[in-house]
Protein backbone atom coordinates (compact mmCIF):
# COMPACT_ATOMS: atom_id res chain seq x y z
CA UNK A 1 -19.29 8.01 34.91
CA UNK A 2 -16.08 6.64 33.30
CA UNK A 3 -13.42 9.28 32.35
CA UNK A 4 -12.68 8.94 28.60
CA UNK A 5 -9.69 7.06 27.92
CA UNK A 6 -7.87 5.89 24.70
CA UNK A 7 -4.73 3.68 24.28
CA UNK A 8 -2.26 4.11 22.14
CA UNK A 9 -0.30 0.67 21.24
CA UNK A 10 3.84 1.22 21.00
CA UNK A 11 7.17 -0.46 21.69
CA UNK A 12 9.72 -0.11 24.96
CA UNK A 13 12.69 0.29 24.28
CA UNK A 14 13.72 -3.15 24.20
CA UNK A 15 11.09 -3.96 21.21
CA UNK A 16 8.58 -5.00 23.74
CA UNK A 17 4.22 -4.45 23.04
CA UNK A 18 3.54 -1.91 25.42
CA UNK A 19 0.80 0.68 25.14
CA UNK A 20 0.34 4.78 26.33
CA UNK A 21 -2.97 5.67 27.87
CA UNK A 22 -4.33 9.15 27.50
CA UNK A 23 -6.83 10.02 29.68
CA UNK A 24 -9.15 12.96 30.87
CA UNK A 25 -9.42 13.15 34.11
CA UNK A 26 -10.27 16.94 36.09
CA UNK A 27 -10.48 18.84 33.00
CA UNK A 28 -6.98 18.11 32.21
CA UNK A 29 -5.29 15.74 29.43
CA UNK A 30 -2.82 12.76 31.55
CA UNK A 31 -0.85 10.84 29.60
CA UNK A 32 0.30 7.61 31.22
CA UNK A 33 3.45 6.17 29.74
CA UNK A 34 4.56 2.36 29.88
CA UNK A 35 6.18 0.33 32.57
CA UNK A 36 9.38 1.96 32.18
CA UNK A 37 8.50 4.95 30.97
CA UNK A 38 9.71 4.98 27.82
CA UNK A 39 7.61 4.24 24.33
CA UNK A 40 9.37 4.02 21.13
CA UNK A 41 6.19 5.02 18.45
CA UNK A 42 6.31 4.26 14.27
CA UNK A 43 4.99 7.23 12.66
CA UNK A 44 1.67 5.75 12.19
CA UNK A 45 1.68 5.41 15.90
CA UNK A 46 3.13 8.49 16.54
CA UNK A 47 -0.09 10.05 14.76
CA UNK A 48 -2.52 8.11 16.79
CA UNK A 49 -1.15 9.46 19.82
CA UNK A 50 -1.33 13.09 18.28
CA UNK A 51 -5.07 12.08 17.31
CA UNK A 52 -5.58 10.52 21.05
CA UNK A 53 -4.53 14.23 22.69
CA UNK A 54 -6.71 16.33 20.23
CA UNK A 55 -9.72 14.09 21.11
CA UNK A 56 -8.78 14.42 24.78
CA UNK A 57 -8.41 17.80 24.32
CA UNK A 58 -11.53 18.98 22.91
CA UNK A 59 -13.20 16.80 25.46
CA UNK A 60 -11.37 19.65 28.28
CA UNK A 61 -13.08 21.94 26.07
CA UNK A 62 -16.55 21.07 26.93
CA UNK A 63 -16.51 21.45 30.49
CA UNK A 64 -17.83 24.70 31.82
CA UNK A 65 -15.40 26.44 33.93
CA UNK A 66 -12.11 25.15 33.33
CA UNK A 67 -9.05 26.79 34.16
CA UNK A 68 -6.69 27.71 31.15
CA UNK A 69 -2.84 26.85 32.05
């Protein structure tokens, strides 16, 4: 089964389309920046990442027997 994933479209810092990945993978929340890890985010984008975590989040929640930290 495919580990949930969402993408969350942004800039680099040079004004380049780039995108951030969030993904769950072991009961944990990774977020994968852009080549270049940096992402410059609008405040619309800014709150689809924030919406991106919480739904990764509360999928963390589900699994039986995961480790708080």
């Amino acid at each position: 089964m495919t580990e949930p994933r969402w993408s969350v479209r942004c800039i680099d810092p040079f004004g380049r389309d780039r995108a951030l990945m969030v993904l769950v993978e072991n009961e944990r929340v990774v977020l994968v920046p852009p080549p270049g890890a940096a992402a410059v985010l609008s405040a619309q984008q800014a709150r689809g990442l924030g919406l991106a975590l919480d739904q990764a989040a509360v999928r963390t929640d589900h699994h039986p027997g995961r480790q708080a930290g």
